[in-house]
N, C-alpha and C. Protein backbone atom coordinates (compact mmCIF):
# COMPACT_ATOMS: atom_id res chain seq x y z
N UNK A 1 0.83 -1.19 0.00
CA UNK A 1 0.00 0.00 0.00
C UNK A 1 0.88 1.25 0.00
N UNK A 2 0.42 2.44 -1.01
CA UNK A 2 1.40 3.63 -0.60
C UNK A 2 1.18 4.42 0.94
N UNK A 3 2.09 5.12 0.80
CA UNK A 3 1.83 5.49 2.24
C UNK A 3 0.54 6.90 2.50
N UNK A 4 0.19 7.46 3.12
CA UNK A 4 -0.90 8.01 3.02
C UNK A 4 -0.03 9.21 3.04
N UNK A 5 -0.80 10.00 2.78
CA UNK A 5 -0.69 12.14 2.55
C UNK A 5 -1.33 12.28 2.94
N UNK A 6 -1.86 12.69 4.25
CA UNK A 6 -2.56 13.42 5.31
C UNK A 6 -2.77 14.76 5.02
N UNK A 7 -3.85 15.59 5.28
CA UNK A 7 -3.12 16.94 5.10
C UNK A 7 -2.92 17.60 6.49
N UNK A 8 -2.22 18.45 6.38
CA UNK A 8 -1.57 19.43 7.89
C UNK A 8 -2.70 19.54 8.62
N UNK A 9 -2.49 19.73 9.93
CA UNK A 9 -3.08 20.82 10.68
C UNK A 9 -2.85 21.67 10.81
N UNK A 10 -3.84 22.95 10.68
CA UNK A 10 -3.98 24.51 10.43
C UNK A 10 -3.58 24.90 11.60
N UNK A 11 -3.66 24.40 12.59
CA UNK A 11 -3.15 25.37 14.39
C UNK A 11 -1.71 25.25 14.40
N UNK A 12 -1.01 24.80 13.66
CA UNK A 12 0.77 24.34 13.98
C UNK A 12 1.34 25.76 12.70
N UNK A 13 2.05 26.66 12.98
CA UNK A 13 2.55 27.44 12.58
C UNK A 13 3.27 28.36 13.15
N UNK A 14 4.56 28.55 12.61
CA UNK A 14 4.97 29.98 13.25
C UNK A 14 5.16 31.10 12.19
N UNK A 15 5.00 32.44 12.98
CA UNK A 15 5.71 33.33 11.59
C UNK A 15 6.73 34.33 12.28
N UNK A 16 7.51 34.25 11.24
CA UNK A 16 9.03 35.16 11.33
C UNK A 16 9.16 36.02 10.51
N UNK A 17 9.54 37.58 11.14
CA UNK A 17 9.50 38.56 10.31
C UNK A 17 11.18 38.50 10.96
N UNK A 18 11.88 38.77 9.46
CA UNK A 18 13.58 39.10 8.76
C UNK A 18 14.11 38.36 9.59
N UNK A 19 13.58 36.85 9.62
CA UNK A 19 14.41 35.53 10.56
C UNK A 19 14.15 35.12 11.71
N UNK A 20 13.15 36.23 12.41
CA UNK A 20 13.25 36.14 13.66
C UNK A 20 11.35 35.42 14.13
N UNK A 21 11.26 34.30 15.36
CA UNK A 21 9.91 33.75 15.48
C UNK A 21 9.38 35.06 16.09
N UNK A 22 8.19 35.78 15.26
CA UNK A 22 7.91 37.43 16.35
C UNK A 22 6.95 37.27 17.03
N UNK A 23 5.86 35.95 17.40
CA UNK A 23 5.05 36.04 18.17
C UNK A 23 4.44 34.52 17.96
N UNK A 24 3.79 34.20 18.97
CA UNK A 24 2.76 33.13 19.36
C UNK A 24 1.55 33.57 18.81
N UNK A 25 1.26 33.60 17.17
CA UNK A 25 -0.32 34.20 16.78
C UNK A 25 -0.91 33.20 16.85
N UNK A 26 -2.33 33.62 17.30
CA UNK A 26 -3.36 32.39 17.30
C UNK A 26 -4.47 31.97 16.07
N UNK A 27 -4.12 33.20 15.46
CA UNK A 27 -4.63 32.83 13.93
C UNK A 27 -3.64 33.83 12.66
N UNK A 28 -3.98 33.26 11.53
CA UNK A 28 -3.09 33.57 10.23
C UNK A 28 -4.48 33.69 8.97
N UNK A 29 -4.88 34.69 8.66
CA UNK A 29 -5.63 34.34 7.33
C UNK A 29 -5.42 35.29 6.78
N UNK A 30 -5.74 35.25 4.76
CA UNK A 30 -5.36 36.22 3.85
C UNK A 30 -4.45 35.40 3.06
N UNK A 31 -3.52 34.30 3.04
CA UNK A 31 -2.90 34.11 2.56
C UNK A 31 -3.68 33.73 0.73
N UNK A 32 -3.51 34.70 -0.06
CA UNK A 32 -4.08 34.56 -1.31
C UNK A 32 -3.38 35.63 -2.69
N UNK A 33 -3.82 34.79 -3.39
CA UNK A 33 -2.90 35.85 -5.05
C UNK A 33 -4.80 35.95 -6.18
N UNK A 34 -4.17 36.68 -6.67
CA UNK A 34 -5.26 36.72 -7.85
C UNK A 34 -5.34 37.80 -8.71
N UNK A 35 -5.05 36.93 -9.72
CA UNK A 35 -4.75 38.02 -11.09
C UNK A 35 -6.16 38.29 -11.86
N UNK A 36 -6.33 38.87 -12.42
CA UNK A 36 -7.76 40.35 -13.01
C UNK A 36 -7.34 39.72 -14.18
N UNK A 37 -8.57 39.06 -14.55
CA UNK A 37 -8.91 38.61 -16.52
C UNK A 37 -9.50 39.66 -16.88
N UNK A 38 -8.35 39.92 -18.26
CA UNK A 38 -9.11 41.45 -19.09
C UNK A 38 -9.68 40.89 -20.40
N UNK A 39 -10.51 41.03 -20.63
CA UNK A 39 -11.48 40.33 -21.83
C UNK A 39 -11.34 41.61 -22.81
N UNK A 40 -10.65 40.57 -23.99
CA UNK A 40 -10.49 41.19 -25.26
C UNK A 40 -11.37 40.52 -26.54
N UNK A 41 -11.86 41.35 -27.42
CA UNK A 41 -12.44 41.10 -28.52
C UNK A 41 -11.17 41.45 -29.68
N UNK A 42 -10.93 40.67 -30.99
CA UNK A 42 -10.09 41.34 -31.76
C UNK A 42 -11.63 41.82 -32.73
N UNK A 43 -11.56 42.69 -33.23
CA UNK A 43 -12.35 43.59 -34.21
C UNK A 43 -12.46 42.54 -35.50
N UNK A 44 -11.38 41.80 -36.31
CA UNK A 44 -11.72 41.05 -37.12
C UNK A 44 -11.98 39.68 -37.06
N UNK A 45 -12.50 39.74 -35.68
CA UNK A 45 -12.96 37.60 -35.02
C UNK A 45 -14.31 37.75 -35.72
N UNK A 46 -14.52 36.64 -36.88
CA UNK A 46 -15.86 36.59 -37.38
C UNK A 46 -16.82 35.88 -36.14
N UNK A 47 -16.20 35.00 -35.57
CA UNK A 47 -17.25 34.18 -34.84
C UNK A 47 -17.37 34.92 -33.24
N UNK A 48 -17.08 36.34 -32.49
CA UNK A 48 -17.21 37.47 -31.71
C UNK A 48 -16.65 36.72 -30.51
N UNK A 49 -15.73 35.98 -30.21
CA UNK A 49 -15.03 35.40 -29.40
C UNK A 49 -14.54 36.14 -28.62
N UNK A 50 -14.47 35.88 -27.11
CA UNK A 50 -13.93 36.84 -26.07
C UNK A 50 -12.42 36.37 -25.78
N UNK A 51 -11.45 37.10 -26.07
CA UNK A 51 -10.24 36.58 -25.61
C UNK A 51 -9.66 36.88 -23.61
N UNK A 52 -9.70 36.32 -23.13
CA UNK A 52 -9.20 36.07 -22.02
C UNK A 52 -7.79 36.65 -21.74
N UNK A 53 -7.23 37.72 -20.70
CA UNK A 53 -5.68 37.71 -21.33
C UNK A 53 -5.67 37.69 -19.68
N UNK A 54 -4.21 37.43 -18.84
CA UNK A 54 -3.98 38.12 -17.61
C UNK A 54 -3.70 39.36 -17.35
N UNK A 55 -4.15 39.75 -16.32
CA UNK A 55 -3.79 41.17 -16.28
C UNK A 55 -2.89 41.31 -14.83
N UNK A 56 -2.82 42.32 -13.92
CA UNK A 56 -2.44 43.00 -13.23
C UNK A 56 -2.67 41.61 -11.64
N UNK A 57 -1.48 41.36 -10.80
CA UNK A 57 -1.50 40.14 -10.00
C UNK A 57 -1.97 40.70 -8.78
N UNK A 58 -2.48 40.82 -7.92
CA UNK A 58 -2.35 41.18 -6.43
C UNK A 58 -2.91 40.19 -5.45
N UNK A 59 -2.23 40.69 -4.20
CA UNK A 59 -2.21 39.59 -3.28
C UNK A 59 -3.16 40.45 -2.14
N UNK A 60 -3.63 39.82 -1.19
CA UNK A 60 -4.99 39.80 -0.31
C UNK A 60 -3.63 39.98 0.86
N UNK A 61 -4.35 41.20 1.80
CA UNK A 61 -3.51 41.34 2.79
C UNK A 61 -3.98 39.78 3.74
N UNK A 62 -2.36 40.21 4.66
CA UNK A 62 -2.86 38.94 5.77
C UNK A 62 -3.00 39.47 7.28
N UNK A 63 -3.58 38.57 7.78
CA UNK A 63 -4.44 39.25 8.87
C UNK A 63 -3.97 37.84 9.87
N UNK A 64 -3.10 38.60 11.09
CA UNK A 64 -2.61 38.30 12.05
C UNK A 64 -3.13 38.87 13.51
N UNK A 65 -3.43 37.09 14.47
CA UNK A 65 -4.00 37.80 15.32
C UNK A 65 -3.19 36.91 16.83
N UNK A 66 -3.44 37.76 18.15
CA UNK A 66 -2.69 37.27 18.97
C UNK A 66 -3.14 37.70 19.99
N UNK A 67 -2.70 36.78 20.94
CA UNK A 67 -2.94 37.68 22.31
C UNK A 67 -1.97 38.61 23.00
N UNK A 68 -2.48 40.06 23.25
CA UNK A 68 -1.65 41.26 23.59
C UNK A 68 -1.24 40.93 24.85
N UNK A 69 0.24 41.79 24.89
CA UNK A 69 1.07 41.21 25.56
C UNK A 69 1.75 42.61 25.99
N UNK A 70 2.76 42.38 26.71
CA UNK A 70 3.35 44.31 26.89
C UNK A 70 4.47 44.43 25.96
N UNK A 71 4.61 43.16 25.03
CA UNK A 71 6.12 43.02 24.02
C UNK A 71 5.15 44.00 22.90
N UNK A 72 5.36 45.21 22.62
CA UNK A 72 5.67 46.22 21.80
C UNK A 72 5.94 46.48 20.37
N UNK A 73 6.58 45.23 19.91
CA UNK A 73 7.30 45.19 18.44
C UNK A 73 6.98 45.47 17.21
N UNK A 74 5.46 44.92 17.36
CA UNK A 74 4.53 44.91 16.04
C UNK A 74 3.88 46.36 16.71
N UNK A 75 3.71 46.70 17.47
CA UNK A 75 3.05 48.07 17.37
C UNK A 75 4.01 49.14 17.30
N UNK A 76 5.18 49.13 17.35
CA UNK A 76 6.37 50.15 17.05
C UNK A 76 6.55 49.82 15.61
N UNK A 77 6.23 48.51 14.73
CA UNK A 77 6.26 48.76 13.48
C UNK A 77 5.91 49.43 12.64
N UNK A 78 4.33 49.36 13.21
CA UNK A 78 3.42 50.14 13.07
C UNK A 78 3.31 51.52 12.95
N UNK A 79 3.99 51.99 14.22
CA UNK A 79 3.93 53.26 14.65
C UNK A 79 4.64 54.06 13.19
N UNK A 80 5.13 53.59 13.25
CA UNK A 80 6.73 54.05 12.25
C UNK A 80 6.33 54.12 11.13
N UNK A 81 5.02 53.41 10.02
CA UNK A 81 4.88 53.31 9.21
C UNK A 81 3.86 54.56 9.38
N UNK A 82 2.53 54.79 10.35
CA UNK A 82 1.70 56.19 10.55
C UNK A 82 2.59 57.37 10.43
N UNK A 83 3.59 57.20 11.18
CA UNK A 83 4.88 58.61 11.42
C UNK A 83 5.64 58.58 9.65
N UNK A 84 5.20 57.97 9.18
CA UNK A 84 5.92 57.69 7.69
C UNK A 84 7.43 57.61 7.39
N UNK A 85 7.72 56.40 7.92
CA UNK A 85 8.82 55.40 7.82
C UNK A 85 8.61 54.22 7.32
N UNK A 86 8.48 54.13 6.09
CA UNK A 86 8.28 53.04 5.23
C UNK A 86 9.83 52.03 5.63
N UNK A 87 8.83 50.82 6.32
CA UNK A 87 9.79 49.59 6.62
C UNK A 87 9.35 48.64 6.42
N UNK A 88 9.43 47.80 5.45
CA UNK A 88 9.03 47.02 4.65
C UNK A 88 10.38 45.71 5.36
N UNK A 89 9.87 44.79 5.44
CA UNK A 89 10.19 43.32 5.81
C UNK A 89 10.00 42.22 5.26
N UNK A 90 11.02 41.08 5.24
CA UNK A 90 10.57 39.87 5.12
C UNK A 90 10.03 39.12 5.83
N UNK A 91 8.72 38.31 5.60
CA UNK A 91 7.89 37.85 6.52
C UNK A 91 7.91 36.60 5.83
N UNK A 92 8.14 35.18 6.85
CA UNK A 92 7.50 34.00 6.54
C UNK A 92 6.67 33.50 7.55
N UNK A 93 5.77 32.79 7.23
CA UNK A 93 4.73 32.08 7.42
C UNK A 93 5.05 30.42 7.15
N UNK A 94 5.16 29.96 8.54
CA UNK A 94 5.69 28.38 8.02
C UNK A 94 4.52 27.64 8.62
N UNK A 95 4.04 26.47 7.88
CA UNK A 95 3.46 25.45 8.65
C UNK A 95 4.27 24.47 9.00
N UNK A 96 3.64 23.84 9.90
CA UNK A 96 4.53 22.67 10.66
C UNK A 96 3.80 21.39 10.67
N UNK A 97 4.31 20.10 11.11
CA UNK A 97 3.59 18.88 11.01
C UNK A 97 3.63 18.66 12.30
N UNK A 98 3.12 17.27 12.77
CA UNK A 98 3.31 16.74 14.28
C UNK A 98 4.17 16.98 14.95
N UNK A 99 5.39 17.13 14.43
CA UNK A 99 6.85 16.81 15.05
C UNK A 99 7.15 18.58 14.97
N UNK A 100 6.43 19.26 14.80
CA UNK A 100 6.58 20.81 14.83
C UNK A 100 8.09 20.59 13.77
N UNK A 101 8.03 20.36 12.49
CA UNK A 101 9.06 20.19 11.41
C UNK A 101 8.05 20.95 10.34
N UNK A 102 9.01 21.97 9.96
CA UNK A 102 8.37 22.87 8.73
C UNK A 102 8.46 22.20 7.42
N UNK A 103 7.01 22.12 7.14
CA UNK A 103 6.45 21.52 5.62
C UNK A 103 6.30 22.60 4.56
N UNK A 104 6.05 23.42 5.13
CA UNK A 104 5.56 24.17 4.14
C UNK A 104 5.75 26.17 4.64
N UNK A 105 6.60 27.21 3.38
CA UNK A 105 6.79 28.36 3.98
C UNK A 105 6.60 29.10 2.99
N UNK A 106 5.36 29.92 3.46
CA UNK A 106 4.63 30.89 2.61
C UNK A 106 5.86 32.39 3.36
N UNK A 107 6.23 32.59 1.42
CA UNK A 107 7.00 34.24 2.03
C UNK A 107 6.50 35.18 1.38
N UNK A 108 6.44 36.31 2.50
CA UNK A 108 5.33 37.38 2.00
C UNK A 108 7.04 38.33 1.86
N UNK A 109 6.86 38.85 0.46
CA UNK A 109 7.90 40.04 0.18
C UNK A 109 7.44 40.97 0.32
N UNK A 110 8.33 41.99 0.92
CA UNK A 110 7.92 43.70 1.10
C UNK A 110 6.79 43.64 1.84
N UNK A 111 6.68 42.98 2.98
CA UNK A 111 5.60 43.34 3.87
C UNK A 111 5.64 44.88 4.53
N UNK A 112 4.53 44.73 4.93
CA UNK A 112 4.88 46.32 6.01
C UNK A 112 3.32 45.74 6.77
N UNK A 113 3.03 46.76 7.90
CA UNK A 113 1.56 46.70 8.47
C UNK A 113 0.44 47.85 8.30
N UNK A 114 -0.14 47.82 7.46
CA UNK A 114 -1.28 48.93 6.99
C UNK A 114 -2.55 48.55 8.11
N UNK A 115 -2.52 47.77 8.83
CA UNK A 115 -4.17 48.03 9.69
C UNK A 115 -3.63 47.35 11.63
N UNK A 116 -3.65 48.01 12.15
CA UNK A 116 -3.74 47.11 13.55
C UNK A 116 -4.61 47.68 14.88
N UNK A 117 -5.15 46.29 15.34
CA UNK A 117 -6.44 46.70 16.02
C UNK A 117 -6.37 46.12 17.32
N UNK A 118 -6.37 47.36 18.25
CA UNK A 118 -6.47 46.26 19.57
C UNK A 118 -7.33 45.70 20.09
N UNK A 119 -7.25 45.14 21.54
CA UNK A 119 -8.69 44.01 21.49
C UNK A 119 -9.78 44.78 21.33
N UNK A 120 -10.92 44.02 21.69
CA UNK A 120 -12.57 43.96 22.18
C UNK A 120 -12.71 43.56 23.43
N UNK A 121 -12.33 45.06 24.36
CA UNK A 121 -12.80 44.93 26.07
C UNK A 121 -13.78 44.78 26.23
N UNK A 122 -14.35 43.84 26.74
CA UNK A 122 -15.75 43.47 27.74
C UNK A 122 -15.81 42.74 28.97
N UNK A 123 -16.28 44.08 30.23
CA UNK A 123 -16.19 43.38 31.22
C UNK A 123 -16.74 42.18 31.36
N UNK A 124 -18.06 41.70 30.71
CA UNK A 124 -18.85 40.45 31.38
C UNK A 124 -17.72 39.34 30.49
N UNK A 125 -16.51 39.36 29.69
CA UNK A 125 -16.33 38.31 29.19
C UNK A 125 -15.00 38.02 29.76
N UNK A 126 -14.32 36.55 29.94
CA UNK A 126 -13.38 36.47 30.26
C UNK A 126 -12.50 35.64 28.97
N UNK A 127 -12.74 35.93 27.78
CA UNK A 127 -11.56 36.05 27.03
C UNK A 127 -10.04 36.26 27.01
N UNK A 128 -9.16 36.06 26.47
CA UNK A 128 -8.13 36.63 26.16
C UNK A 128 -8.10 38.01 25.40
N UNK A 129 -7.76 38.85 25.64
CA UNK A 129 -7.22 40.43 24.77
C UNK A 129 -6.75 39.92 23.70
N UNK A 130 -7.25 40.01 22.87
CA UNK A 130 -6.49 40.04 21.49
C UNK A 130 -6.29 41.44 20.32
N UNK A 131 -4.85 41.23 19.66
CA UNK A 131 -4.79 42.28 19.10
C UNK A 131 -4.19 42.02 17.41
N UNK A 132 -4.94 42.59 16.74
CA UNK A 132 -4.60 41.75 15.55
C UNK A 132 -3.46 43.10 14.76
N UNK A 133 -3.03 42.74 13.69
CA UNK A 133 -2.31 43.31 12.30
C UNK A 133 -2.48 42.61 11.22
N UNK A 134 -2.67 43.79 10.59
CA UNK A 134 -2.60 43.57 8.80
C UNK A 134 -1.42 43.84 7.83
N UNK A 135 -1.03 43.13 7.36
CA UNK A 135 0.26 43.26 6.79
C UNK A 135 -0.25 43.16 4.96
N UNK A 136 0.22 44.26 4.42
CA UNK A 136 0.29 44.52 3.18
C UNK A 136 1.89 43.72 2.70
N UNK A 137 1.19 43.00 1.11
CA UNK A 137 2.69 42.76 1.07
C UNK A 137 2.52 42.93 -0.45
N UNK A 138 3.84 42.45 -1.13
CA UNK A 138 4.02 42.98 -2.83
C UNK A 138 4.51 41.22 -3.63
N UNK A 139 4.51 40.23 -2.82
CA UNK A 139 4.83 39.32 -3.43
C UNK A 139 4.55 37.62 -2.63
N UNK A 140 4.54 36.78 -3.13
CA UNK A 140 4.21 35.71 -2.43
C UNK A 140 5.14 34.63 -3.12
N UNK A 141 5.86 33.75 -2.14
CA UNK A 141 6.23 32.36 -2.67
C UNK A 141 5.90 31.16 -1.90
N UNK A 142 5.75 30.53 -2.94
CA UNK A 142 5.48 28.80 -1.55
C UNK A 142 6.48 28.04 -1.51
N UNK A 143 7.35 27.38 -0.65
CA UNK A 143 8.63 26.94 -0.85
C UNK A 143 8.22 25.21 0.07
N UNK A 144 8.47 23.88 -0.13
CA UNK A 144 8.00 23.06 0.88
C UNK A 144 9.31 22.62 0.78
């Protein structure tokens, strides 16, 4: 019998911005590409056929979330980018298997953080504080 291909579990991940593990997030979503079909007609197609071409690629920000903490890092990134200090980073996104061994590493090029939100205080709830970021980026690779 071959051996089976399981697929991952989604809770095993770390992410590292320019090498470094920058936090314990408890969720990761956004990871996506998608290129814009520009529909062309040529003027002399007798039978009025729509030509399909690719156009222009962009990627879906990603949206990182965690529980707030007094470690500072991602919100001094932040800060810096409002004060207009464009600092753009390498960010990976690795999944892991059982053995916490990286299978799979999504790299976001030229990241930076365009959105970050701190928690949703409510006294009647006893939640964790969570505080999320959005990271804009300009490129994506999948590497396993």
């Amino acid at each position: 019998m071959p051996p089976r291909n399981d697929p991952y579990a989604a809770f095993n991940f770390l992410v590292e911005i320019d090498g470094v593990t920058a936090a314990a997030f408890t969720e990761c979503s956004g990871i996506a590409t998608e290129t814009d079909v520009i529909e062309y007609r040529e003027g002399a197609d007798k039978q009025a056929r729509v030509r399909k071409l690719p156009g222009l690629t962009k990627f879906t920000n990603i949206v990182l979330k965690r529980g707030i903490t007094t470690n500072q890092e991602l919100w001094n990134w932040r800060k810096e980018i409002m004060d207009g200090l464009i600092d753009r980073r390498s960010v990976v996104i690795a999944l892991l298997d059982g053995a916490r061994n990286t299978v799979l590493r999504f790299q976001l090029h030229e990241a930076w953080p365009c959105k970050w939100e701190g928690p949703h205080l409510k006294a009647k709830n006893s939640e964790v504080a969570i505080e999320t970021l959005e990271l804009a980026y300009e490129g994506l690779d999948v590497e396993s």
